[in-house]
N, C-alpha and C. Protein backbone atom coordinates (compact mmCIF):
# COMPACT_ATOMS: atom_id res chain seq x y z
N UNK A 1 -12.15 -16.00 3.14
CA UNK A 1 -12.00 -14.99 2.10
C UNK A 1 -10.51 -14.68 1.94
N UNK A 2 -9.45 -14.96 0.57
CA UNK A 2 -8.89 -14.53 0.69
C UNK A 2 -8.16 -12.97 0.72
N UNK A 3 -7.30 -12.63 1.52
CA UNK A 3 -6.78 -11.58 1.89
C UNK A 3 -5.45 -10.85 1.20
N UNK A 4 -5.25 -9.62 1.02
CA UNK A 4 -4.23 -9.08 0.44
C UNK A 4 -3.20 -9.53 1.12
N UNK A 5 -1.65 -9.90 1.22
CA UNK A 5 -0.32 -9.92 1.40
C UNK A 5 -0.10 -8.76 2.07
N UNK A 6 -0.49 -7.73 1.27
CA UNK A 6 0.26 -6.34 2.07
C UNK A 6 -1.21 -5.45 1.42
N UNK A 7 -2.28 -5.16 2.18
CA UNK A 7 -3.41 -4.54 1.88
C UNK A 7 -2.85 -2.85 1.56
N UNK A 8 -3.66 -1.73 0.91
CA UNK A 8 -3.09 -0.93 0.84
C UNK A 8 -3.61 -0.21 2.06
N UNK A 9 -3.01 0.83 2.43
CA UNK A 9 -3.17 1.98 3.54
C UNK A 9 -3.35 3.59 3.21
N UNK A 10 -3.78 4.38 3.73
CA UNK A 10 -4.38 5.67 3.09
C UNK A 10 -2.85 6.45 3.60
N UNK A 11 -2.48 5.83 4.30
CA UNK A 11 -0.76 6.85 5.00
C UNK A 11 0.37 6.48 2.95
N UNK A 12 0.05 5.34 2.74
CA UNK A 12 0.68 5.08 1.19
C UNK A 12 0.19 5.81 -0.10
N UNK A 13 -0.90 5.63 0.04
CA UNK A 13 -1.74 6.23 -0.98
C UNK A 13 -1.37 8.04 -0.85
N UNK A 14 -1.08 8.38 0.37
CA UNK A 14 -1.34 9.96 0.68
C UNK A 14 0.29 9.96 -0.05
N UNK A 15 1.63 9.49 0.65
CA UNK A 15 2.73 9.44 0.29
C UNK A 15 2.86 9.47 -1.42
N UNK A 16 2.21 8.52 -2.15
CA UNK A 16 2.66 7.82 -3.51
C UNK A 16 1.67 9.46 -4.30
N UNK A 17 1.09 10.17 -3.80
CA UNK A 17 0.47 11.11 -4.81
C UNK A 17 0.94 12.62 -4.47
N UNK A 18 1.66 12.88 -3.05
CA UNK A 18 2.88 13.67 -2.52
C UNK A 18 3.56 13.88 -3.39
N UNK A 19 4.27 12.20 -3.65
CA UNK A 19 5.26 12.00 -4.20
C UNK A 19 5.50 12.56 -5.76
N UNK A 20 3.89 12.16 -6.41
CA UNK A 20 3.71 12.16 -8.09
C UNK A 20 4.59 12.81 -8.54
N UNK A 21 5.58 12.90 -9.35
CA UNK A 21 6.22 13.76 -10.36
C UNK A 21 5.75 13.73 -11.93
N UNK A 22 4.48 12.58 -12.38
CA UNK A 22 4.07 12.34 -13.92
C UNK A 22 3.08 14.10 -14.61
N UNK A 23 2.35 13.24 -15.41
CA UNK A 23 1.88 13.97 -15.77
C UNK A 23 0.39 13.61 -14.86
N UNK A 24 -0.67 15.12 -14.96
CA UNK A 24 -1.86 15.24 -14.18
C UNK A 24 -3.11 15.56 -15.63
N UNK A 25 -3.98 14.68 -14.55
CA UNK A 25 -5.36 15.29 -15.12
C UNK A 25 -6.82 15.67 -14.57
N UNK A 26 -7.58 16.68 -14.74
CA UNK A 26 -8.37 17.73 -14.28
C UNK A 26 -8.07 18.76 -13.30
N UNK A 27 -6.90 19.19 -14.48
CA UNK A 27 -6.37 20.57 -13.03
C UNK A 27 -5.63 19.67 -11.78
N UNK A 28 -5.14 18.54 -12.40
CA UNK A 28 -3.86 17.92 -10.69
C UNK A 28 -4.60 17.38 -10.19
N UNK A 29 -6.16 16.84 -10.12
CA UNK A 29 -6.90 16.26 -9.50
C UNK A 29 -6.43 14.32 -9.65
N UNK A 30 -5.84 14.20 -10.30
CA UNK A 30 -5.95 12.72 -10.72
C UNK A 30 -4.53 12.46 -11.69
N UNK A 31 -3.79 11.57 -10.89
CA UNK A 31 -2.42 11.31 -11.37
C UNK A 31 -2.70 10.12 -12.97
N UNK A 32 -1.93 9.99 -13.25
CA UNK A 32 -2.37 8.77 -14.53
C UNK A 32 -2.32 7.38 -13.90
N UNK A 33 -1.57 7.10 -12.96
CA UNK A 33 -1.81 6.19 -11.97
C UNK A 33 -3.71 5.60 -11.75
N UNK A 34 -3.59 6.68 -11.23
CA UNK A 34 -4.94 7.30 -10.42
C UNK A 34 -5.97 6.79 -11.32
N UNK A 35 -6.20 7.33 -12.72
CA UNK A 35 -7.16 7.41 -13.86
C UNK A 35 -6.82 5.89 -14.55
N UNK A 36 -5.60 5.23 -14.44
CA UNK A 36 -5.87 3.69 -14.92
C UNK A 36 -6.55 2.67 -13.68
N UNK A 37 -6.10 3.05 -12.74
CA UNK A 37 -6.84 2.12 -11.52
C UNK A 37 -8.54 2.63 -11.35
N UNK A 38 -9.03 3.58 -11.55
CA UNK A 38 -9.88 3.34 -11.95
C UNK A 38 -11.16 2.85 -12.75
N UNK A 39 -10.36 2.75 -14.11
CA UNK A 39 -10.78 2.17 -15.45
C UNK A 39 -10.07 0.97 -15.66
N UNK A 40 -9.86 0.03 -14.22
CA UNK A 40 -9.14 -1.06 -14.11
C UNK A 40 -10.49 -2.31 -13.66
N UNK A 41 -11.72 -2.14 -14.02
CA UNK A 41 -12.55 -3.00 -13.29
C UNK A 41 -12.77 -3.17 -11.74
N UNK A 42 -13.24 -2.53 -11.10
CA UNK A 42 -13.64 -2.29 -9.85
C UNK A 42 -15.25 -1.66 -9.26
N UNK A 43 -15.20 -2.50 -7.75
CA UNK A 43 -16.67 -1.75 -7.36
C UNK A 43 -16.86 -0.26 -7.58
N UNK A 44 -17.93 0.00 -8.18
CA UNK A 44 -17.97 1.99 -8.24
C UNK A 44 -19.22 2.14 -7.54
N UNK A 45 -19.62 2.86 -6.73
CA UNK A 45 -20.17 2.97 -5.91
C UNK A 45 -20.71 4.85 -6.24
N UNK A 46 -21.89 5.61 -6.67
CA UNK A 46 -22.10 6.51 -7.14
C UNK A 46 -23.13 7.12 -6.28
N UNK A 47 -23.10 8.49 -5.55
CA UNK A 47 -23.50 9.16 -4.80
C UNK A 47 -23.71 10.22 -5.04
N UNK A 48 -25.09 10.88 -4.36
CA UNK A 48 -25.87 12.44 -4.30
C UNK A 48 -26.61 12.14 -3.32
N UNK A 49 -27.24 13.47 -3.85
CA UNK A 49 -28.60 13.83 -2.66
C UNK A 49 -29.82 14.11 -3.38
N UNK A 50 -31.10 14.05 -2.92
CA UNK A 50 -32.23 14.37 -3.90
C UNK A 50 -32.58 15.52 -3.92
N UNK A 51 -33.69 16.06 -3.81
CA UNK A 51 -34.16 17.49 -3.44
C UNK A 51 -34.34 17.84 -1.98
N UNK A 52 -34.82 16.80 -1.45
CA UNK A 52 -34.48 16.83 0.16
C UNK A 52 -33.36 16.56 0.89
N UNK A 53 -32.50 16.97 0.30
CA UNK A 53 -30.93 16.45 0.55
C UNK A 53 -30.85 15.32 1.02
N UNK A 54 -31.71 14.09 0.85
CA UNK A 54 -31.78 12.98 1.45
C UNK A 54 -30.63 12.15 0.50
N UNK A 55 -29.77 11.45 1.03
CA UNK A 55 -28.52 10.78 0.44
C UNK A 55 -29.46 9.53 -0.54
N UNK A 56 -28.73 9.82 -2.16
CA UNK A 56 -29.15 8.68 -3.00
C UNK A 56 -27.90 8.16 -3.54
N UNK A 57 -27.58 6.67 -3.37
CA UNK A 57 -26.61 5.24 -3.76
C UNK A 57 -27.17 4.75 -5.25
N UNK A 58 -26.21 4.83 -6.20
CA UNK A 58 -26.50 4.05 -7.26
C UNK A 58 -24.94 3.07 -7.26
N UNK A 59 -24.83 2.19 -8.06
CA UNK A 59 -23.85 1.50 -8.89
C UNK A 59 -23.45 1.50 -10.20
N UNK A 60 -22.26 1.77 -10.09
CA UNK A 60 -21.52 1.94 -11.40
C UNK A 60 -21.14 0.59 -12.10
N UNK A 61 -20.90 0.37 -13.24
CA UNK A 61 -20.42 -0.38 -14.03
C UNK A 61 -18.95 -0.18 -14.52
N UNK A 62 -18.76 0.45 -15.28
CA UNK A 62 -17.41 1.28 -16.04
C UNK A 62 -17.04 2.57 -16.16
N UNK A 63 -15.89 2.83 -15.92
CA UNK A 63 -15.42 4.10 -16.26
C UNK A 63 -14.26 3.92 -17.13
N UNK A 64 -14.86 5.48 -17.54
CA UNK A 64 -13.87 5.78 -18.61
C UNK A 64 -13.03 7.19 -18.71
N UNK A 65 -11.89 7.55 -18.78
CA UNK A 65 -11.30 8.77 -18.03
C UNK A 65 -10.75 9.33 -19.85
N UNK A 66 -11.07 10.57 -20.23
CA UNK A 66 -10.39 11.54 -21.11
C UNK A 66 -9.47 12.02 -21.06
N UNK A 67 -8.36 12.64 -22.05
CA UNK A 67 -7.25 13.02 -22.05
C UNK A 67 -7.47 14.35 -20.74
N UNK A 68 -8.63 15.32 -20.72
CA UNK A 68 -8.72 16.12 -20.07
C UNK A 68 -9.05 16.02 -18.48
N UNK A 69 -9.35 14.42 -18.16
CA UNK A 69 -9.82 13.46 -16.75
C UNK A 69 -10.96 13.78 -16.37
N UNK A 70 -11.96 14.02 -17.57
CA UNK A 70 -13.29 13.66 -17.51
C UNK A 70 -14.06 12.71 -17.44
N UNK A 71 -14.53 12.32 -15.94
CA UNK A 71 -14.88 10.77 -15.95
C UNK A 71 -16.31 10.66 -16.68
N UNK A 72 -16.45 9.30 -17.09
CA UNK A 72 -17.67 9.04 -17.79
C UNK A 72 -18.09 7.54 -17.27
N UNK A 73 -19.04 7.53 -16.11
CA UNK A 73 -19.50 6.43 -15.65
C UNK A 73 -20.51 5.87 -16.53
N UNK A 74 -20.63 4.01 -16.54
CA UNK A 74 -21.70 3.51 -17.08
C UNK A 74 -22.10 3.15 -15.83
N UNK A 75 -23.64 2.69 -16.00
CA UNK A 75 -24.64 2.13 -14.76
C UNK A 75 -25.54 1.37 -15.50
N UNK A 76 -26.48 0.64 -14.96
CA UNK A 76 -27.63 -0.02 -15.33
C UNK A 76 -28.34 1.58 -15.22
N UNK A 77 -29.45 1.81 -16.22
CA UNK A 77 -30.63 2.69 -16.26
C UNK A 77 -30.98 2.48 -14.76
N UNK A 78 -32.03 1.32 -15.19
CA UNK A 78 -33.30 1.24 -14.18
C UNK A 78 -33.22 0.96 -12.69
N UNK A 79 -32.24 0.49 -12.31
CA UNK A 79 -31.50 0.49 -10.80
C UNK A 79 -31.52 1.59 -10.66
N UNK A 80 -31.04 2.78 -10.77
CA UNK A 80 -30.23 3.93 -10.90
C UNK A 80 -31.54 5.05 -11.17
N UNK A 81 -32.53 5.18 -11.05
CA UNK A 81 -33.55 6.50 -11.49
C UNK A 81 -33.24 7.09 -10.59
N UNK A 82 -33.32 6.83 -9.42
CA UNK A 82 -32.85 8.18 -8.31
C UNK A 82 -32.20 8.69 -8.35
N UNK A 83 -30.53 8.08 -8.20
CA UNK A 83 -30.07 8.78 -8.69
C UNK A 83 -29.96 10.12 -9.82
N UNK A 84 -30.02 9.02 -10.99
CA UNK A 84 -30.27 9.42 -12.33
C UNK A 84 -30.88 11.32 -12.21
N UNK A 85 -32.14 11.02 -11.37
CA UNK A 85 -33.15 11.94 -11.09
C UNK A 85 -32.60 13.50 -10.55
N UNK A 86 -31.67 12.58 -9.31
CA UNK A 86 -30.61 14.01 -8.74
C UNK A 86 -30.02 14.37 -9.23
N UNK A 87 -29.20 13.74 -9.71
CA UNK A 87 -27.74 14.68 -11.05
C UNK A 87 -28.61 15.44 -11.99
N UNK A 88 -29.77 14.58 -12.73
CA UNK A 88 -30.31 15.56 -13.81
C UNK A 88 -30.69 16.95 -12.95
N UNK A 89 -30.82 17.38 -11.87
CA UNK A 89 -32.04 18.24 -11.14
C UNK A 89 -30.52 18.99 -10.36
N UNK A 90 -29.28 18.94 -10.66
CA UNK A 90 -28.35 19.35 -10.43
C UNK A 90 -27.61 19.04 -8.93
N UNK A 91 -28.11 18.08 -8.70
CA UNK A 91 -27.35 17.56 -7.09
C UNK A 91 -25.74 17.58 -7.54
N UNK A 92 -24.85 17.53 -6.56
CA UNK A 92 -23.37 17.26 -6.88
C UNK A 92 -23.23 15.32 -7.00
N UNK A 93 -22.33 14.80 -7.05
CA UNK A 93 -21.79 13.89 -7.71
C UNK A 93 -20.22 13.34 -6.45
N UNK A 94 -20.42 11.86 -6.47
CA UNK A 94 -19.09 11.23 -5.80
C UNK A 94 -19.26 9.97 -6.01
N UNK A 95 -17.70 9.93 -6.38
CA UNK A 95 -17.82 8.47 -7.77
C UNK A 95 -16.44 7.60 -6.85
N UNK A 96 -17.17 6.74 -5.61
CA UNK A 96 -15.99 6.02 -4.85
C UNK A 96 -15.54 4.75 -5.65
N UNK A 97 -14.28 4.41 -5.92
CA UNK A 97 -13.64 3.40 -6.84
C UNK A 97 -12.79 1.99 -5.71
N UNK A 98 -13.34 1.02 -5.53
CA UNK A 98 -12.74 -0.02 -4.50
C UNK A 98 -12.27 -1.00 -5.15
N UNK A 99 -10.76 -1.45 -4.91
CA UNK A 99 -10.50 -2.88 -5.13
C UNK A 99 -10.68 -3.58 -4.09
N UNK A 100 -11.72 -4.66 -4.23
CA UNK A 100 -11.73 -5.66 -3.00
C UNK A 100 -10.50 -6.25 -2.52
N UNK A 101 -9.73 -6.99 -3.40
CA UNK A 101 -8.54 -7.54 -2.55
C UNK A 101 -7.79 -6.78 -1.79
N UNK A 102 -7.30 -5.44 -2.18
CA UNK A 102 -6.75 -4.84 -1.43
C UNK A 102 -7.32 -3.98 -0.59
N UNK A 103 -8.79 -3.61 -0.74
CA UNK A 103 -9.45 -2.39 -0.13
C UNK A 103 -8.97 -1.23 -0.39
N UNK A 104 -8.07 -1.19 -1.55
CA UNK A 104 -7.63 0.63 -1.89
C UNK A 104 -8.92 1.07 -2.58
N UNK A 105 -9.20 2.15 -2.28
CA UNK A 105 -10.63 2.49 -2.74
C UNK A 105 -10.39 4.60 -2.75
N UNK A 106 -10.61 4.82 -3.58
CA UNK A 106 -10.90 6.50 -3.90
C UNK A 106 -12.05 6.86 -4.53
N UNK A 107 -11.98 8.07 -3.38
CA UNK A 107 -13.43 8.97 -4.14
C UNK A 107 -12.90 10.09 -4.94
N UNK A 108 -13.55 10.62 -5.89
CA UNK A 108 -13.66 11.41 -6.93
C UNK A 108 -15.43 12.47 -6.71
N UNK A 109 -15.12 13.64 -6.52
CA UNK A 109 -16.17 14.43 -5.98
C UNK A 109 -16.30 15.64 -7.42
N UNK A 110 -17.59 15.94 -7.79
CA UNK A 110 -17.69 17.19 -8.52
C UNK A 110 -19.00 17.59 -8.26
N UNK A 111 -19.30 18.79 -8.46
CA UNK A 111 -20.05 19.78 -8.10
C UNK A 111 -21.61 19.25 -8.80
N UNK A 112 -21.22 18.79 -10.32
CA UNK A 112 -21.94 18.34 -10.82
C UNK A 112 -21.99 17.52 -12.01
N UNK A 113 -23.14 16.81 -12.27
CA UNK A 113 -22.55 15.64 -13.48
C UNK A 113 -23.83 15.84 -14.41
N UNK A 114 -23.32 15.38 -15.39
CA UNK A 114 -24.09 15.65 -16.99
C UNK A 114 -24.51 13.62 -17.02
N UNK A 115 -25.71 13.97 -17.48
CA UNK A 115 -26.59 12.79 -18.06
C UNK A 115 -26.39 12.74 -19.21
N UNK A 116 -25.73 11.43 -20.14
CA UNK A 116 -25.71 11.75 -21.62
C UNK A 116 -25.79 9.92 -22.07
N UNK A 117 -25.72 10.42 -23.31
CA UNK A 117 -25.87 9.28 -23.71
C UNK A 117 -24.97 8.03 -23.97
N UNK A 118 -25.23 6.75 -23.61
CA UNK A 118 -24.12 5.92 -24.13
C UNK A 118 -23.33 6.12 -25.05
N UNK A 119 -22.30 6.48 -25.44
CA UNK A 119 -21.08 5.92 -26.95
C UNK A 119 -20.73 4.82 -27.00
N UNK A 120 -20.41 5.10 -28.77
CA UNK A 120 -19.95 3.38 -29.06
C UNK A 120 -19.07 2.82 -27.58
N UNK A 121 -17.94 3.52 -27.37
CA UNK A 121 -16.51 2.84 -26.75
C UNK A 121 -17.49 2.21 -25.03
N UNK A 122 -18.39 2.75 -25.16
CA UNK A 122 -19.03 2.87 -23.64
C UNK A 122 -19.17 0.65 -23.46
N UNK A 123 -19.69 0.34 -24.57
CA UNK A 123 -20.37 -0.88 -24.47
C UNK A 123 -19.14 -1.95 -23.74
N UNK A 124 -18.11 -2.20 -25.34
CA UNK A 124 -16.64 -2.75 -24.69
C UNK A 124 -16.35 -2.51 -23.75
N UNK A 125 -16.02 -1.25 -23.00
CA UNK A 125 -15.41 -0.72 -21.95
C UNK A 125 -16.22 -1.60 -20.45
N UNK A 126 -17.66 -1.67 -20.67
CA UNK A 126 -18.41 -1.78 -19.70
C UNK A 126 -18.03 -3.73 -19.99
N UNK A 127 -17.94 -3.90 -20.56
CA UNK A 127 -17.71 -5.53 -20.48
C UNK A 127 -16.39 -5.93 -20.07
N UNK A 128 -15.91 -5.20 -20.48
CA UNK A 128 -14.14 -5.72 -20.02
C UNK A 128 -13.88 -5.47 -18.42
N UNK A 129 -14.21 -4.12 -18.13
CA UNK A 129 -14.21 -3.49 -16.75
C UNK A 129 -15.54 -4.82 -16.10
N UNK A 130 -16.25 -4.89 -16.16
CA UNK A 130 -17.32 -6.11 -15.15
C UNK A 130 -16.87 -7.53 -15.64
N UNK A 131 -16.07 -7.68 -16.51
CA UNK A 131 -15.78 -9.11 -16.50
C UNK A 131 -14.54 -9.20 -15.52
N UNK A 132 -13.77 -8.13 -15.19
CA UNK A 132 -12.28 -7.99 -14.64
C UNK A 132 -12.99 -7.66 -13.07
N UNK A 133 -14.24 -7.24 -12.51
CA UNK A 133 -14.65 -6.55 -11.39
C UNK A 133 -15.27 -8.46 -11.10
N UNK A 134 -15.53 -8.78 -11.66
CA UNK A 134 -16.48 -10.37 -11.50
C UNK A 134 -15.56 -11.52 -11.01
N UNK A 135 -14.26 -11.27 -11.85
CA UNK A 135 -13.25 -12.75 -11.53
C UNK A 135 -12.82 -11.64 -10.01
N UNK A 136 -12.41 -10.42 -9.79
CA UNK A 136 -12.03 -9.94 -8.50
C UNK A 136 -13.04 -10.49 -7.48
N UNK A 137 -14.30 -10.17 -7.76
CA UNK A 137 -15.46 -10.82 -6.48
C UNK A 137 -14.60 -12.24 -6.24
N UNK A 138 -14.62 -12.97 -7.38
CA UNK A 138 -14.14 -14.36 -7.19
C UNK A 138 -12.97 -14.45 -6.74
N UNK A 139 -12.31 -13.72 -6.75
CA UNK A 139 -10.64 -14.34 -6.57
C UNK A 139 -10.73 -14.06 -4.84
N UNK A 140 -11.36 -12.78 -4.68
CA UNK A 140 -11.75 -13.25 -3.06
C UNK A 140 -12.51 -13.88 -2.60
N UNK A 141 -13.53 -15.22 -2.98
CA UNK A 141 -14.06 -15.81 -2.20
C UNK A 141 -15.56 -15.64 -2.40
N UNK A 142 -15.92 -14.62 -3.63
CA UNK A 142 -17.51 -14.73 -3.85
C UNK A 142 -17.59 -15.80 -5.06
N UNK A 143 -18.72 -16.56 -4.57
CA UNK A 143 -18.99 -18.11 -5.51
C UNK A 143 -19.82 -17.05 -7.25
N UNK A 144 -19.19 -17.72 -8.25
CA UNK A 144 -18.99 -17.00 -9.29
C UNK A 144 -20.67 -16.50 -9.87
N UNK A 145 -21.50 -17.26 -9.30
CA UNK A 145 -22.71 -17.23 -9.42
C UNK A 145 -23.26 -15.76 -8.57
N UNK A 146 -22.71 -15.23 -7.84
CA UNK A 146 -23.08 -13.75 -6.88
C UNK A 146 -22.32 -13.34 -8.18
N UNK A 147 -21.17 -13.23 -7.90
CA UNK A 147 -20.05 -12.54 -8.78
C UNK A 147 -20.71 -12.03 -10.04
N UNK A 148 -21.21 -12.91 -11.05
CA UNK A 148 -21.82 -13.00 -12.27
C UNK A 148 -22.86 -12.10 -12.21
N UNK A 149 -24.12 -12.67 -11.13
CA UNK A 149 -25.00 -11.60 -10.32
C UNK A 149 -24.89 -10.28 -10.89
N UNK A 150 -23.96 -10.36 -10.03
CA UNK A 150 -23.73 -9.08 -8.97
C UNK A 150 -23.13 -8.00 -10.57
N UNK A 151 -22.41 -8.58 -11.65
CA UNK A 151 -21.74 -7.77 -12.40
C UNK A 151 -22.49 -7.67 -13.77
N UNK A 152 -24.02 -8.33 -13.61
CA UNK A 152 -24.70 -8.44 -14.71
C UNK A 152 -25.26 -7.39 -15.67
N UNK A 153 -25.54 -7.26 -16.77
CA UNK A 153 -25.61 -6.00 -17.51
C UNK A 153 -26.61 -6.62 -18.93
N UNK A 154 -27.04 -5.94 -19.76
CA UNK A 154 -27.66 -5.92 -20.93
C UNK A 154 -27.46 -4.55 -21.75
N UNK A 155 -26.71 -4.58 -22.68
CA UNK A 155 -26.21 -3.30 -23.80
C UNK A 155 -27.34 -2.24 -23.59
N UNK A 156 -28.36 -2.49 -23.82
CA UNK A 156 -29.53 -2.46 -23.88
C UNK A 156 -30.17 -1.17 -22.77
N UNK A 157 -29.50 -1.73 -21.47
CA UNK A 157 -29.93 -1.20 -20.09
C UNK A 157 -29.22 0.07 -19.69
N UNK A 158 -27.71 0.64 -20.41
CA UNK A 158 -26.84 1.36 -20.02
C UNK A 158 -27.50 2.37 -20.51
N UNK A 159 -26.75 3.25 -19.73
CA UNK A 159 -26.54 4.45 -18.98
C UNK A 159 -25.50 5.21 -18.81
N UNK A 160 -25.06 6.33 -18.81
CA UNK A 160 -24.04 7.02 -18.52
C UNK A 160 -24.21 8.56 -18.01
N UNK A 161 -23.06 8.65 -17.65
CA UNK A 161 -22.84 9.70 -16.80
C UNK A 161 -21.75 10.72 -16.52
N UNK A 162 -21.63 11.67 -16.83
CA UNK A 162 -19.98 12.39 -16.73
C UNK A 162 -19.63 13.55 -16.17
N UNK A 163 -18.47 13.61 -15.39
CA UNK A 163 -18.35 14.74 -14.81
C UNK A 163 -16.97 15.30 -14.72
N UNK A 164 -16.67 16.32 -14.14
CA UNK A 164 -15.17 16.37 -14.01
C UNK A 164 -14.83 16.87 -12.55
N UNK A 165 -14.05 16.13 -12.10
CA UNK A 165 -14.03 15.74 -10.74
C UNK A 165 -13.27 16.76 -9.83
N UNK A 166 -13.49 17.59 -9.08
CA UNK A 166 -12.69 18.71 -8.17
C UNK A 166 -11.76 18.36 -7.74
N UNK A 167 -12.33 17.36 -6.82
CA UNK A 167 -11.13 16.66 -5.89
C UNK A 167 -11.47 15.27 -5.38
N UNK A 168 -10.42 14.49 -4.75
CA UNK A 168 -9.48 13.60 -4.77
C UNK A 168 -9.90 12.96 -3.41
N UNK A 169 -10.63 12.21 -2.89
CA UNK A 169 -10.02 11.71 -1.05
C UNK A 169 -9.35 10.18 -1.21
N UNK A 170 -9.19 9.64 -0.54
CA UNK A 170 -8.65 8.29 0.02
C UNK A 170 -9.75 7.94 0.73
N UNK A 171 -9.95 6.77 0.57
CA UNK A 171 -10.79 6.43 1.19
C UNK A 171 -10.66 4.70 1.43
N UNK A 172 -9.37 4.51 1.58
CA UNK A 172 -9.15 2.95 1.80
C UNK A 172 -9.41 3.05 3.36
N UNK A 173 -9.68 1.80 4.28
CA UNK A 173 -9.77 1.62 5.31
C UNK A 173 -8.45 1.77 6.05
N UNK A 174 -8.69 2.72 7.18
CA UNK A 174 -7.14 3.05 7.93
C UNK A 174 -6.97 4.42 8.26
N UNK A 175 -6.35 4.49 9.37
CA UNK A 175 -5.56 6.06 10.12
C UNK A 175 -5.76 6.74 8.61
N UNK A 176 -6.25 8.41 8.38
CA UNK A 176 -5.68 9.44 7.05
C UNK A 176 -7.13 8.94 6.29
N UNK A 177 -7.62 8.22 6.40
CA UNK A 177 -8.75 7.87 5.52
C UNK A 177 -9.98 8.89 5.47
N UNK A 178 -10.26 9.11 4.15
CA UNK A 178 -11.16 10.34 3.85
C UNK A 178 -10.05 11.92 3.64
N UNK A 179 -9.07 11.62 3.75
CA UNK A 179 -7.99 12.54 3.61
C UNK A 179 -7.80 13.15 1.79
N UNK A 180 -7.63 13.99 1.48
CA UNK A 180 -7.65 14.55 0.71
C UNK A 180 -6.07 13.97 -0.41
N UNK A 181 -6.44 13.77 -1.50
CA UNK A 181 -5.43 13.39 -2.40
C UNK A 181 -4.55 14.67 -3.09
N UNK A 182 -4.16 15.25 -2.74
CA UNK A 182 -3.50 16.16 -3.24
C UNK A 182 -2.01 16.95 -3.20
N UNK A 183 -0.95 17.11 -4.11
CA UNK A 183 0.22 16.74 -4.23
C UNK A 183 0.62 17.50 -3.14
């Protein structure tokens, strides 16, 4: 499998958003950095709890971030009812974002997320972001046939989801990890 050159580290990630001097979005929660690497094609990985606070895993497809850094996840529907089920029924919301090659990966946490409906921009967005998340499987070493798999979709099947995110962790592998993103 190939491997990053210089993988990222949560001690960098903590430094480089210290550092931020740009502009912010949702109340300082999310640098513009921050909000393009997310909506850069990557694993999204989407989390709650049900009514029994029992932990429910869905998968994301695309995101899409607003001038105000309101995220708006796509998903497959029918994978996703449990989920789906908790957010509608008001569970909170955590939307972890991973690049495989490097393993930089952030979570994005809010209290709670709104069920709505696909928009036009949702469809493009979701193809460009899983065609760019598909050649990544590949460029590390997944045979394009998982990859393809794994990033498959039908217009048809989407879903969305939106929230606006409190706060910020790190969550790349390494010392500081799960550490809080904040300037």
């Amino acid at each position: 499998m190939l491997r990053a050159e210089h993988p990222s580290t949560p001690s960098e990630e903590l430094a480089e958003r210290r550092g931020w001097t740009g502009p912010t979005l949702a109340d300082g929660v999310l640098t513009a950095e921050l909000a393009e690497f997310c909506q850069s094609g990557l694993s999204i990985v989407l989390a709650s709890s049900d009514a029994a606070r029992r932990p429910v895993v869905g998968r994301g497809l695309a995101c899409r971030i607003d001038a105000d850094g309101r995220i708006r996840v796509t998903y497959r529907e029918a994978p996703n009812l449990a989920l789906q089920q908790a957010l509608a029924a008001g569970a909170p919301v955590a939307a972890t974002f991973t690049k495989p090659y490097s393993h930089r990966s952030i979570q994005l946490k809010a209290p709670r997320a709104e069920i709505v409906r696909p928009a036009p921009p949702d469809g493009p967005a979701t193809f460009v972001q899983a065609s760019a998340f598909r050649d990544e499987l590949i460029s590390v070493g997944y045979t394009e046939t998982l990859a393809s798999g794994y990033t498959r979709f039908e217009p048809h099947e989407l879903a969305a989801l939106e929230f606006l995110p409190e706060s910020a962790f790190v969550q790349t592998p390494g010392p500081s990890a799960g550490s809080a993103l904040t300037p």
